[in-house]
C-alpha atoms as a PDB file:
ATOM      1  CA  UNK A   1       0.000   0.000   0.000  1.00  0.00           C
ATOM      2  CA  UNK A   2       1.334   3.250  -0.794  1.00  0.00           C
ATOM      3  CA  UNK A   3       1.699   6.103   1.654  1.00  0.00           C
ATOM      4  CA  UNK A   4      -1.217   8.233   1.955  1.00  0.00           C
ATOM      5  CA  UNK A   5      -2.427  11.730   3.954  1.00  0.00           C
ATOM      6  CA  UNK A   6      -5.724  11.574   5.457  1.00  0.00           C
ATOM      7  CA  UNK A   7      -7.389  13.626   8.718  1.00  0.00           C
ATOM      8  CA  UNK A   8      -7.878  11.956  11.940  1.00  0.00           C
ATOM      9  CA  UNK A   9     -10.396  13.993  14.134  1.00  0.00           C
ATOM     10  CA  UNK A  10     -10.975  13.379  17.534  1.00  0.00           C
ATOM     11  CA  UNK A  11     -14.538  13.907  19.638  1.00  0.00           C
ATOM     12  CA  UNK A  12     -15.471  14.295  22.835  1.00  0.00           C
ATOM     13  CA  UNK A  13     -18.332  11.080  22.513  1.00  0.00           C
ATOM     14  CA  UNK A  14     -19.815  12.129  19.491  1.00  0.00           C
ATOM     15  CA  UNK A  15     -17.132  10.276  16.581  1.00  0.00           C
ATOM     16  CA  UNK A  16     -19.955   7.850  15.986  1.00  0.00           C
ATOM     17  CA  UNK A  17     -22.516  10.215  15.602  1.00  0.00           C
ATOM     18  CA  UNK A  18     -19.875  12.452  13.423  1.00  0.00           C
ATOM     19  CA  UNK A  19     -18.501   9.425  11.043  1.00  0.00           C
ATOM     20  CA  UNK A  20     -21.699   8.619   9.986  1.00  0.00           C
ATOM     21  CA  UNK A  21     -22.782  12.347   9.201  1.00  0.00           C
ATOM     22  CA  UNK A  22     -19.683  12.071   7.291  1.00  0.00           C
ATOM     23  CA  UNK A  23     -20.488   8.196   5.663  1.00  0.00           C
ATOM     24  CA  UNK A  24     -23.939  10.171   4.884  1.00  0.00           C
ATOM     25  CA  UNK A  25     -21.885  13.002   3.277  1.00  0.00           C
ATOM     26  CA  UNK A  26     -19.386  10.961   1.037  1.00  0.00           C
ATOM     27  CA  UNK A  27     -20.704   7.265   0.895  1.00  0.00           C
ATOM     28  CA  UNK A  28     -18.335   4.632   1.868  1.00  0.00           C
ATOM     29  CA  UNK A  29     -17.309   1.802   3.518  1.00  0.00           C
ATOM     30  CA  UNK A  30     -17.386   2.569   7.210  1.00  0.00           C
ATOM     31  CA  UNK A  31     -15.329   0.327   9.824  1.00  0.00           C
ATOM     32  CA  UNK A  32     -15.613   1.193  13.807  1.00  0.00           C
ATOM     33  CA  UNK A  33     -14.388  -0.788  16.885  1.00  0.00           C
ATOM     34  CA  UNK A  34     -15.025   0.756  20.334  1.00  0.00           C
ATOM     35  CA  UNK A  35     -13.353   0.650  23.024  1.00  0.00           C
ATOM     36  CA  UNK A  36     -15.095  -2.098  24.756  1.00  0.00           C
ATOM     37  CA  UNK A  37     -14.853  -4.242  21.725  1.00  0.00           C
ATOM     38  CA  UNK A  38     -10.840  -3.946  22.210  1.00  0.00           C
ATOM     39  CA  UNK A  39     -10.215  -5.131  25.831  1.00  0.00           C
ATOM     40  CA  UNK A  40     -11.784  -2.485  27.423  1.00  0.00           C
ATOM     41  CA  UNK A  41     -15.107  -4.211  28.097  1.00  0.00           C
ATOM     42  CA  UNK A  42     -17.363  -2.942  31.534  1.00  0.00           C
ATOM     43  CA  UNK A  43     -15.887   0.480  31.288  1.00  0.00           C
ATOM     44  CA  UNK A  44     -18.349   3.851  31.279  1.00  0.00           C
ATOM     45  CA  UNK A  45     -16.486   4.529  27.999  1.00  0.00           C
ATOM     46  CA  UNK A  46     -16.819   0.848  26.626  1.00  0.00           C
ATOM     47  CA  UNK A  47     -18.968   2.136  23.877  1.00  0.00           C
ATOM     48  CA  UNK A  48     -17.522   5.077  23.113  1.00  0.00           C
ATOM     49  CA  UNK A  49     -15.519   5.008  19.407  1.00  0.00           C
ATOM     50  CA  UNK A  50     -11.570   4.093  19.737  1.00  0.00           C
ATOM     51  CA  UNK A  51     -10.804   3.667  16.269  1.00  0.00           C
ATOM     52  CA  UNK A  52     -13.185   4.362  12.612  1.00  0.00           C
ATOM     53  CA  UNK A  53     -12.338   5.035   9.534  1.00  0.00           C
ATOM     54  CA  UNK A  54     -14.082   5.793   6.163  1.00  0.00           C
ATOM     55  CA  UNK A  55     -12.922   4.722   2.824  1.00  0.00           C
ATOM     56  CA  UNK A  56     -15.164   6.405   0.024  1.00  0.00           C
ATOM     57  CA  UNK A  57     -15.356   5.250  -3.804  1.00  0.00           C
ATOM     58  CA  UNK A  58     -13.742   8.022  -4.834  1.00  0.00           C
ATOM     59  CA  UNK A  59     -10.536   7.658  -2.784  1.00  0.00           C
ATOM     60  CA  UNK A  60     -11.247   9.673   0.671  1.00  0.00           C
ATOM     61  CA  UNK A  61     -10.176   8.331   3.882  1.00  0.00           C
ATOM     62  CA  UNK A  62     -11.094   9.881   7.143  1.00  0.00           C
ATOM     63  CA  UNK A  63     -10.634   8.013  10.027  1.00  0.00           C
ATOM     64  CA  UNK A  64     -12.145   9.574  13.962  1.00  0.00           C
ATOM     65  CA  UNK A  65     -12.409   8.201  17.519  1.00  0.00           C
ATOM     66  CA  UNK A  66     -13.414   9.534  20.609  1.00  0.00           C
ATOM     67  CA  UNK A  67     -11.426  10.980  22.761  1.00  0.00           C
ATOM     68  CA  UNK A  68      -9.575   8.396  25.772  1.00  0.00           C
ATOM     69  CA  UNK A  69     -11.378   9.151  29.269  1.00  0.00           C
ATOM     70  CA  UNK A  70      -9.032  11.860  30.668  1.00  0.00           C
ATOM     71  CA  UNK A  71      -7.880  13.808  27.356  1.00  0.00           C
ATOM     72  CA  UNK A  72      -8.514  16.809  26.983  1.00  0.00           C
ATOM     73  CA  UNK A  73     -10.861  17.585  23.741  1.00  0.00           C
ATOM     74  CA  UNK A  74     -10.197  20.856  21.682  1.00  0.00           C
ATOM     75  CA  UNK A  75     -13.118  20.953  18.870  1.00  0.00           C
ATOM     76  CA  UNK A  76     -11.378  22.101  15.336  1.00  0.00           C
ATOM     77  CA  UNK A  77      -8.453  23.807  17.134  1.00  0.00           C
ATOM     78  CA  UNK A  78      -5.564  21.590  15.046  1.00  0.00           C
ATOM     79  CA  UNK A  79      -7.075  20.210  12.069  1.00  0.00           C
ATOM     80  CA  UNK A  80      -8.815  21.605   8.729  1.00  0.00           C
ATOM     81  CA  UNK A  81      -9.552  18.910   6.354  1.00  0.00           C
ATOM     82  CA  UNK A  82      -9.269  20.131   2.771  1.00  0.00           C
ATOM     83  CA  UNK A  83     -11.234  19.137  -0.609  1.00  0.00           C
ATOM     84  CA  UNK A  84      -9.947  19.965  -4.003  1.00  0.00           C
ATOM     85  CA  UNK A  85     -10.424  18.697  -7.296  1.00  0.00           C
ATOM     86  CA  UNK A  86     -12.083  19.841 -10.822  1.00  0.00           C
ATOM     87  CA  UNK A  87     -15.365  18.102 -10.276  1.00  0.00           C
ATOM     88  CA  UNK A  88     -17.613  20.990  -9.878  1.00  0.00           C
ATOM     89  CA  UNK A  89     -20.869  18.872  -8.725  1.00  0.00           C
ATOM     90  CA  UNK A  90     -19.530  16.834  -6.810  1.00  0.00           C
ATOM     91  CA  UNK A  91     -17.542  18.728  -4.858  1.00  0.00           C
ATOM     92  CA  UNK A  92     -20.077  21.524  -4.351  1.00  0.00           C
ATOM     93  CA  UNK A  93     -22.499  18.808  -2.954  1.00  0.00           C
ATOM     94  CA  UNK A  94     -20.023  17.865  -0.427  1.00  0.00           C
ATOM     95  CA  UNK A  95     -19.855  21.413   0.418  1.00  0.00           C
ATOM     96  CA  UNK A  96     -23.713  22.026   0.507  1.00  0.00           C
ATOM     97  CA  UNK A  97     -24.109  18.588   2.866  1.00  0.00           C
ATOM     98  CA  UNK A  98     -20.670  19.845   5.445  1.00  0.00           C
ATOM     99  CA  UNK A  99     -22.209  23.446   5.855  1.00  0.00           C
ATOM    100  CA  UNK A 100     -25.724  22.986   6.512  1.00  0.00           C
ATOM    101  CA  UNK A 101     -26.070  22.922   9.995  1.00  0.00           C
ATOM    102  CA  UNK A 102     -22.858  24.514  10.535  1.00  0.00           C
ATOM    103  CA  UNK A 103     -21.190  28.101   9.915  1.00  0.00           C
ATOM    104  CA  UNK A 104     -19.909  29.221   6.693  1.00  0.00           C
ATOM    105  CA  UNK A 105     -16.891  31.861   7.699  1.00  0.00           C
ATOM    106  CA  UNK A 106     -15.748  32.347   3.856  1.00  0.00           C
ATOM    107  CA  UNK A 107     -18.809  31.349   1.071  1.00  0.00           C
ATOM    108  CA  UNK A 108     -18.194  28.930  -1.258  1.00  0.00           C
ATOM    109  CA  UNK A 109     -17.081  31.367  -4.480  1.00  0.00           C
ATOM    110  CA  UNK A 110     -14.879  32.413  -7.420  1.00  0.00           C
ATOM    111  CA  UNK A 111     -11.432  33.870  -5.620  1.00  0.00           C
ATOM    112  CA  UNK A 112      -9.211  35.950  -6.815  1.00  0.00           C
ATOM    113  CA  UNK A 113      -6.818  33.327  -8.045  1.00  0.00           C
ATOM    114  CA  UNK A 114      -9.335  31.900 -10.212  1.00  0.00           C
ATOM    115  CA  UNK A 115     -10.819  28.957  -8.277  1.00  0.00           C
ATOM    116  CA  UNK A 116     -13.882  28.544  -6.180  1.00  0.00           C
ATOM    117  CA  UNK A 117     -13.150  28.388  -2.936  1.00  0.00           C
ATOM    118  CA  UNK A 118     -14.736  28.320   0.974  1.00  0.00           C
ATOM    119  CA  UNK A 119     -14.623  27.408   4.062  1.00  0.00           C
ATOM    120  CA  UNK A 120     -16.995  25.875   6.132  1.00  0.00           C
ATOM    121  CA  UNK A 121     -17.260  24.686   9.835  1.00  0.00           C
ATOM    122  CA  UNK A 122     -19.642  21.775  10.535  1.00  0.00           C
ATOM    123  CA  UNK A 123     -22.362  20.674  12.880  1.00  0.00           C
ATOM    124  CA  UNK A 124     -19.406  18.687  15.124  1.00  0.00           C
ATOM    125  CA  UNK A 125     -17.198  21.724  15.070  1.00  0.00           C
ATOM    126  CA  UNK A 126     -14.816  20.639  11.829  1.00  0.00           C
ATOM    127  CA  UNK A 127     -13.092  23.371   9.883  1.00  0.00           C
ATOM    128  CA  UNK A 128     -13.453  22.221   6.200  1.00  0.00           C
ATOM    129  CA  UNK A 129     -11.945  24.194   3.079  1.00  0.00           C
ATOM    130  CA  UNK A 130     -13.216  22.904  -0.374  1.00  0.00           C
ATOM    131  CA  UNK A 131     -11.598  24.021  -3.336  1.00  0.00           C
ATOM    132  CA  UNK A 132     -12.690  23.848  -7.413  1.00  0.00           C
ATOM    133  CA  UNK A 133      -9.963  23.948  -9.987  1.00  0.00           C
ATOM    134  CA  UNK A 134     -11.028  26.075 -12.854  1.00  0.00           C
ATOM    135  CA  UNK A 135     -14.718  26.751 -11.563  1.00  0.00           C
ATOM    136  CA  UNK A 136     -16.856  28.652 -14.199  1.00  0.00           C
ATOM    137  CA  UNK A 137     -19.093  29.781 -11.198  1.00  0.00           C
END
């Protein structure tokens, strides 16, 4: 398997809730243990997510968990997950699906170096850029 860059996101109880908004979002193939399905059985945080991840047909992977008892949880402090690509549609209905529900800081639009661009924060508190090559919007 070749090397690969994908986000990781971390919640505070709420990564199985947030991977399937996000299996909603892009399709996919969704695995999730908890914890209590890896040794840590008759814990209060036995069902909580340790490790997900979501492989889409069209090459995303986005793997979340829930944050260890203990850890402190910083919602969309470190991470922005970026989307780029020439496919207009689809990329636009990934933003239109991430945003609702959330706040849109910079609208989805031509910028000034020719692409259409924004920035969007979800319902869980995920910064999100997208970004269309070329757009004739």
């Amino acid at each position: 398997m070749a090397s690969r860059l994908n986000p990781y996101i971390s919640f505070p109880g709420t990564a199985r809730q947030a991977v399937g908004f996000y299996k909603d979002v892009f399709g996919g193939t969704l695995d999730l243990s908890t914890f209590g399905e890896l040794g840590e059985q008759g814990q209060p945080h036995a069902d909580l997510v340790m490790h997900s991840m979501l492989e889409t047909d069209s090459g995303f992977t986005l793997m979340c968990a829930d944050n260890p008892p203990g850890e402190e949880y910083n919602a969309g402090t470190n991470i922005s997950v970026s989307l780029s690509g020439d496919d207009a549609d689809e990329l636009r209905g990934y933003w239109s699906k991430l945003s609702e529900g959330g706040t849109v800081p910079v609208p989805l639009e031509k910028q000034m170096w020719g692409d259409e661009f924004g920035m969007c924060v979800d319902q869980f508190g995920v910064s999100w850029m997208v970004n269309i090559a070329g757009s004739q919007a």
